[in-house]
C-alpha atoms as a PDB file:
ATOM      1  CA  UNK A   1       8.907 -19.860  21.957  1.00  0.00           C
ATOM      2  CA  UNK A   2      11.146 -20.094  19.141  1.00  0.00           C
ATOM      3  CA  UNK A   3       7.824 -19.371  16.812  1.00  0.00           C
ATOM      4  CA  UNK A   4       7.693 -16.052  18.282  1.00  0.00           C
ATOM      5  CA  UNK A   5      11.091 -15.582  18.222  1.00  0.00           C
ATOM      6  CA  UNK A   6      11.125 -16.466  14.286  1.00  0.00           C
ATOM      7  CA  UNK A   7       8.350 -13.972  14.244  1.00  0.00           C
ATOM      8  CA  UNK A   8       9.998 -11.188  15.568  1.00  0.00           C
ATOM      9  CA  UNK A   9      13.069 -11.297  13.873  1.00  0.00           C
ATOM     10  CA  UNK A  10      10.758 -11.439  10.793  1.00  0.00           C
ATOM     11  CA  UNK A  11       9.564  -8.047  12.161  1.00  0.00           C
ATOM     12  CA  UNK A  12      12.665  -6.393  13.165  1.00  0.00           C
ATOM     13  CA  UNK A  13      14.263  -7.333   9.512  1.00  0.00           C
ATOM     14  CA  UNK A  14      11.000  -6.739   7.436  1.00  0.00           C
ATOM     15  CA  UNK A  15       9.430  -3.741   9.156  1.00  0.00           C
ATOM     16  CA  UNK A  16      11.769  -1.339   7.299  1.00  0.00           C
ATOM     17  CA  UNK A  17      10.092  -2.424   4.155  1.00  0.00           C
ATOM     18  CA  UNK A  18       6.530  -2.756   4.719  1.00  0.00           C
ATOM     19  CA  UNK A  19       5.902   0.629   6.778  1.00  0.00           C
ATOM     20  CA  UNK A  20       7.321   2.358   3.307  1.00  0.00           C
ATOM     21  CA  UNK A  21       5.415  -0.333   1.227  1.00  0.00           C
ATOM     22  CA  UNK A  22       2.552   1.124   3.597  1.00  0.00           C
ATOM     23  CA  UNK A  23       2.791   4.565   3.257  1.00  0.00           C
ATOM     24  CA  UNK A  24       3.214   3.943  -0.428  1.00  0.00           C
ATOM     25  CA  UNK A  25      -0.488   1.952  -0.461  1.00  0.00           C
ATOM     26  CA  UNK A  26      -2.032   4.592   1.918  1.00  0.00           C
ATOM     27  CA  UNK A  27      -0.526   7.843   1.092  1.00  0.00           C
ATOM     28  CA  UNK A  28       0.407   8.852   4.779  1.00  0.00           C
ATOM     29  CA  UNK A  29       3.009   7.436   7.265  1.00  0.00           C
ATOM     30  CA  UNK A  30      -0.113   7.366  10.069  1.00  0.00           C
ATOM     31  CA  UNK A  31      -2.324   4.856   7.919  1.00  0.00           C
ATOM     32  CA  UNK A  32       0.571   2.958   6.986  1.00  0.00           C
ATOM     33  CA  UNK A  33       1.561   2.362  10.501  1.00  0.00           C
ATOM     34  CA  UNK A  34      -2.053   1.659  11.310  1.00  0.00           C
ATOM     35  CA  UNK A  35      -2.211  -1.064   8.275  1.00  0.00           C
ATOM     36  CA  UNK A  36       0.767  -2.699   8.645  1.00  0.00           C
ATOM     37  CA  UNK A  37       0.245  -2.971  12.701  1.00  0.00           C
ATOM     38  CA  UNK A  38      -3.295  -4.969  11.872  1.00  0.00           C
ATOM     39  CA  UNK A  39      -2.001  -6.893   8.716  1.00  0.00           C
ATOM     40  CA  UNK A  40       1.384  -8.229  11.808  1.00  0.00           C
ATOM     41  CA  UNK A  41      -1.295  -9.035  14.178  1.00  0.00           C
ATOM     42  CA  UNK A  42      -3.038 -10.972  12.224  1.00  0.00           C
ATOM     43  CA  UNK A  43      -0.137 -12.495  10.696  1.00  0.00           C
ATOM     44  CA  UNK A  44       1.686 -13.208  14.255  1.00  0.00           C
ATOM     45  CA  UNK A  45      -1.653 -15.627  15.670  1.00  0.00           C
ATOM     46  CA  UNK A  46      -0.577 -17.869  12.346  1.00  0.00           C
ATOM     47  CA  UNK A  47       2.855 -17.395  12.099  1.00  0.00           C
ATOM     48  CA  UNK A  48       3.670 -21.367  12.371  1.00  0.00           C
ATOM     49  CA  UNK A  49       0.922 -22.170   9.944  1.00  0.00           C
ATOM     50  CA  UNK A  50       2.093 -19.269   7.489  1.00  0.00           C
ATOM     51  CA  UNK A  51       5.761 -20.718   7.943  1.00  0.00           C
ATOM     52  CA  UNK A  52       4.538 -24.197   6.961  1.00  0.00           C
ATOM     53  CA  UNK A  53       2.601 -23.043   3.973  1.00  0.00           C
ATOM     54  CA  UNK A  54       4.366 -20.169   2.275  1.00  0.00           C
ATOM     55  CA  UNK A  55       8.154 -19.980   1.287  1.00  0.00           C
ATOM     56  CA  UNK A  56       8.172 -16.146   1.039  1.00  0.00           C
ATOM     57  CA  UNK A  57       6.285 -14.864   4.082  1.00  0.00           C
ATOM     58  CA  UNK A  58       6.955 -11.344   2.942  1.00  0.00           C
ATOM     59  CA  UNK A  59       4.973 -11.928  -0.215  1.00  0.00           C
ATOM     60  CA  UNK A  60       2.233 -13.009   2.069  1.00  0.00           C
ATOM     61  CA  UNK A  61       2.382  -9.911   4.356  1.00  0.00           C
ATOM     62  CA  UNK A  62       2.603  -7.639   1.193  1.00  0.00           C
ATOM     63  CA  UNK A  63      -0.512  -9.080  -0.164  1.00  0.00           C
ATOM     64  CA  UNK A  64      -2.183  -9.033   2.934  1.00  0.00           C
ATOM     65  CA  UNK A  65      -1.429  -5.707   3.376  1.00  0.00           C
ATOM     66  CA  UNK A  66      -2.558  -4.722  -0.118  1.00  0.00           C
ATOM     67  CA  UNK A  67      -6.121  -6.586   0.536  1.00  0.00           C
ATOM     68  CA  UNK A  68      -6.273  -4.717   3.598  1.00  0.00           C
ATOM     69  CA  UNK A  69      -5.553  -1.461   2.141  1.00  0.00           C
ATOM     70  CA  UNK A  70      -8.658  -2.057  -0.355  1.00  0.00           C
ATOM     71  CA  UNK A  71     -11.196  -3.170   2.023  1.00  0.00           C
ATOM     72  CA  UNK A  72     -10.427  -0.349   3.881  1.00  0.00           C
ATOM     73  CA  UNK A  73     -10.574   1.826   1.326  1.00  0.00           C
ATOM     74  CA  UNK A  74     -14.311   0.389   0.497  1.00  0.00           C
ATOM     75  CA  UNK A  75     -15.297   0.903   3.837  1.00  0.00           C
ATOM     76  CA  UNK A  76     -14.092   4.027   3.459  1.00  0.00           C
ATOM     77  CA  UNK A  77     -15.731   5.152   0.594  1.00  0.00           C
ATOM     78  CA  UNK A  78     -19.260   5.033   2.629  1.00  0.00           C
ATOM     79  CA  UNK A  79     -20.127   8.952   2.991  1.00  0.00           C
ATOM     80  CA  UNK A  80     -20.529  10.056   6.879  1.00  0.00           C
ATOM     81  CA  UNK A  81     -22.939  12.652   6.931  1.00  0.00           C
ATOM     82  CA  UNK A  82     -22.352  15.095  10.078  1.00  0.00           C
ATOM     83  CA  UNK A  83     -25.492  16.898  11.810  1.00  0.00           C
ATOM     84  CA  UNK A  84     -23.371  19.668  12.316  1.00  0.00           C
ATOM     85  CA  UNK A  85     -19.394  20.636  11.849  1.00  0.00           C
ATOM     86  CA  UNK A  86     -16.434  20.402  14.195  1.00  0.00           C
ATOM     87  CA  UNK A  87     -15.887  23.720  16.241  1.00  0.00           C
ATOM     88  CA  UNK A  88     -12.552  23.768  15.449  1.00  0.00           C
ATOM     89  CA  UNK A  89     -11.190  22.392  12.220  1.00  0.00           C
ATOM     90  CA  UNK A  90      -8.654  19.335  12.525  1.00  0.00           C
ATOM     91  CA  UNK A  91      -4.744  19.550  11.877  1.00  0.00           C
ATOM     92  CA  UNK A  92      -2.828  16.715  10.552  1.00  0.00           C
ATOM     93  CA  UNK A  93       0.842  16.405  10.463  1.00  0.00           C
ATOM     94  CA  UNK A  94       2.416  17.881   7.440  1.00  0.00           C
ATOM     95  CA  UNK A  95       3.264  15.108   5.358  1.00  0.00           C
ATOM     96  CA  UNK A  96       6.860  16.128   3.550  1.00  0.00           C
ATOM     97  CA  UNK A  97       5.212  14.875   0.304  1.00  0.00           C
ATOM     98  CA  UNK A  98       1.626  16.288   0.181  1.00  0.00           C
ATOM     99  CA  UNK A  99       2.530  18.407  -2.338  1.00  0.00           C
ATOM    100  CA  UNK A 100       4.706  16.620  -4.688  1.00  0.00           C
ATOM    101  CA  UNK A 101       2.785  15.985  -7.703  1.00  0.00           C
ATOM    102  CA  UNK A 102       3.616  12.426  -8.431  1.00  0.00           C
ATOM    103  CA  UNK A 103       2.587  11.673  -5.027  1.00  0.00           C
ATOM    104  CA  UNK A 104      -0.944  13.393  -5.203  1.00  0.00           C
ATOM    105  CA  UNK A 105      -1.446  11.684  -8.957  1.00  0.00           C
ATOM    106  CA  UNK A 106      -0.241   8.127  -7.128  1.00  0.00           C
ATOM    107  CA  UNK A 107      -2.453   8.887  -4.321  1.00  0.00           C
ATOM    108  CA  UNK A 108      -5.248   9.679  -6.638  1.00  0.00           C
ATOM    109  CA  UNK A 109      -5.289   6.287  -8.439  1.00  0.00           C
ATOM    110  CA  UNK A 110      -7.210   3.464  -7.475  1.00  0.00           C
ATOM    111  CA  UNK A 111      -6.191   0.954  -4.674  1.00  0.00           C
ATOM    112  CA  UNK A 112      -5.522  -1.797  -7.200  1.00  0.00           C
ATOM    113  CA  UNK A 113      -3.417  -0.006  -9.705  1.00  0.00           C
ATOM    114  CA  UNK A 114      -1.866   1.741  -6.467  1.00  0.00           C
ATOM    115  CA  UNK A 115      -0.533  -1.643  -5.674  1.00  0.00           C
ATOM    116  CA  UNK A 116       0.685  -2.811  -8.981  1.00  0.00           C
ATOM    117  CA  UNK A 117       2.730   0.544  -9.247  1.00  0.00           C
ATOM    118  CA  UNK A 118       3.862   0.495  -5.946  1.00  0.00           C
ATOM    119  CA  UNK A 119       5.206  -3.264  -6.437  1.00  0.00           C
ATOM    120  CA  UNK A 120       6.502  -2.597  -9.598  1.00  0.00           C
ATOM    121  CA  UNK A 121       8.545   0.271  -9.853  1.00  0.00           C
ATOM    122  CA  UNK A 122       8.936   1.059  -5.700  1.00  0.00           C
ATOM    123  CA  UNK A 123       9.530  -2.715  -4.464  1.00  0.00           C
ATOM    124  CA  UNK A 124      10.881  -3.773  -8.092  1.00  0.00           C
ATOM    125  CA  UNK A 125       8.810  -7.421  -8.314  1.00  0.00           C
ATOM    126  CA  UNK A 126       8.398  -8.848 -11.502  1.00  0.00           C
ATOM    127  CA  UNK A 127       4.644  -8.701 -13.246  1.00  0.00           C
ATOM    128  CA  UNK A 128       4.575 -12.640 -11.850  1.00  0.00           C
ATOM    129  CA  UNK A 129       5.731 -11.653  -8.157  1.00  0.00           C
ATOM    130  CA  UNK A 130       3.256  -9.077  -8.320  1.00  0.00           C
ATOM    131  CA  UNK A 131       0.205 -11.383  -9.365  1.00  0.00           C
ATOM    132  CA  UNK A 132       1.347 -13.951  -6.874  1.00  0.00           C
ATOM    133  CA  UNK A 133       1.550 -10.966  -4.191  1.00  0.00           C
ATOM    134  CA  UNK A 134      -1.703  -9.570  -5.591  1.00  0.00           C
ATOM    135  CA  UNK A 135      -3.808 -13.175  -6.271  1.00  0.00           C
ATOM    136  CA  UNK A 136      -4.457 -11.971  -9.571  1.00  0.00           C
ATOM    137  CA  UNK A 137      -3.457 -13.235 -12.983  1.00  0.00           C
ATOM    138  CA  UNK A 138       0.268 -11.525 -14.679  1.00  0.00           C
ATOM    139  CA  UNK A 139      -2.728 -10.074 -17.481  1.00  0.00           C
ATOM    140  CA  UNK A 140      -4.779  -8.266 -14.847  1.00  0.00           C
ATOM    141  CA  UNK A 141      -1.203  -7.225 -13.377  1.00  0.00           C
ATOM    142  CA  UNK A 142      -0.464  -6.046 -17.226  1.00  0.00           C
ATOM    143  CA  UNK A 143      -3.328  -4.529 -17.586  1.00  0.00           C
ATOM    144  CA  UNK A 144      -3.781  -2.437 -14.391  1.00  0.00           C
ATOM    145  CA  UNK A 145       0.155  -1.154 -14.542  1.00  0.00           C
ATOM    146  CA  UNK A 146      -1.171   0.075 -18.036  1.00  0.00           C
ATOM    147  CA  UNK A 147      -4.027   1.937 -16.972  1.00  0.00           C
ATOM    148  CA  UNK A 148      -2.222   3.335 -13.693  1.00  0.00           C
ATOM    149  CA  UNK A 149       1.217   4.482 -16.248  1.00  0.00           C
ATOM    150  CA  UNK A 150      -1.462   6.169 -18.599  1.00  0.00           C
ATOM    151  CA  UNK A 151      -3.533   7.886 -16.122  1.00  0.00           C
ATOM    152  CA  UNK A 152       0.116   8.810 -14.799  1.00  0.00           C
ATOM    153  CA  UNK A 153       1.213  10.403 -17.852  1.00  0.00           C
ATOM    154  CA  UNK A 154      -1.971  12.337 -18.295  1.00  0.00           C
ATOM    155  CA  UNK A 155      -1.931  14.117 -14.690  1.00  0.00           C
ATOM    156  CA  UNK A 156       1.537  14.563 -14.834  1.00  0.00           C
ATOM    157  CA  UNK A 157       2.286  15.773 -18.437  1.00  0.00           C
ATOM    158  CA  UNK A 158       1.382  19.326 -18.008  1.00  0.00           C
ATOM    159  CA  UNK A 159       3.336  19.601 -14.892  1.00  0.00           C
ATOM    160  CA  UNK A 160       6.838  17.911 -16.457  1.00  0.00           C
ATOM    161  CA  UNK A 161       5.761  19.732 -19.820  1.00  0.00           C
ATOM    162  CA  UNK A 162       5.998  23.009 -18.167  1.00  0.00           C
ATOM    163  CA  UNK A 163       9.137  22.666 -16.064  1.00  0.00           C
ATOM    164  CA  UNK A 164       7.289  22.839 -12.964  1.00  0.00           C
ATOM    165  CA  UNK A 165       9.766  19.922 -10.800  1.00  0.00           C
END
């Protein structure tokens, strides 16, 4: 009992944190909700073992949620053919940020570099918080925050350049 207890006072105090992490990694509030619901579930049937092991569980779910986030996104990237096309077309909640610019150029980089920009400048870790969140090396960290910063720069130049925001 008091495992699940510890558990949901994890929740209650961290939940805050990783739905925005979430929607930061996805690029909608409804996947983020989905991802960090599946990453907690999984989390919650080894939440004494995860206790044990790991001195910052919120690292843990942050990476888990960032490895979740890819895989889904490969599984994703499969095309779906359809034999023929809806009737009527489908509406999705406006998202208040679907047409800010940085978020469609975040939104447009890959998962990885996604995740090192997210960590970086939205959850402030340091390069070696975000290769211990990540399980990659600070170099890969380095090296993907470059790539993500100059890809960045080159969407969003022409928009800052021009006094469009």
């Amino acid at each position: 009992m008091a495992t699940e207890d510890d558990f949901a006072e994890f929740v209650r105090v961290a939940l805050p944190g990783l739905m925005r992490y979430g929607h930061a990694l996805t690029g909608n509030p409804h996947d983020a909700a989905d991802l960090v619901q599946t990453v907690l579930e999984k989390v919650g049937a080894r939440w004494a073992r995860i206790r044990q092991q790991c001195e910052e569980p919120r690292a843990y779910v942050r990476k888990a949620m960032a490895n979740a986030h890819v895989s889904r996104w490969r599984r994703a990237r499969r095309e779906t053919l359809l034999a023929e096309f809806p009737d009527v077309p489908a509406v999705e909640s406006p998202d208040r940020l679907e047409n800010e610019p940085l978020w469609q150029a975040l939104r447009g980089l890959p998962p990885r570099q996604r995740a090192v920009v997210v960590l970086r400048y939205y959850e402030g870790l340091s390069e070696a918080e975000i290769a211990d969140t990540l399980g990659v090396s600070a170099g890969t960290v380095k090296s993907q925050a470059s790539k993500a910063l100059a890809t960045l720069r080159r969407r969003l130049g022409p928009v800052f350049e021009g006094g469009g925001v």
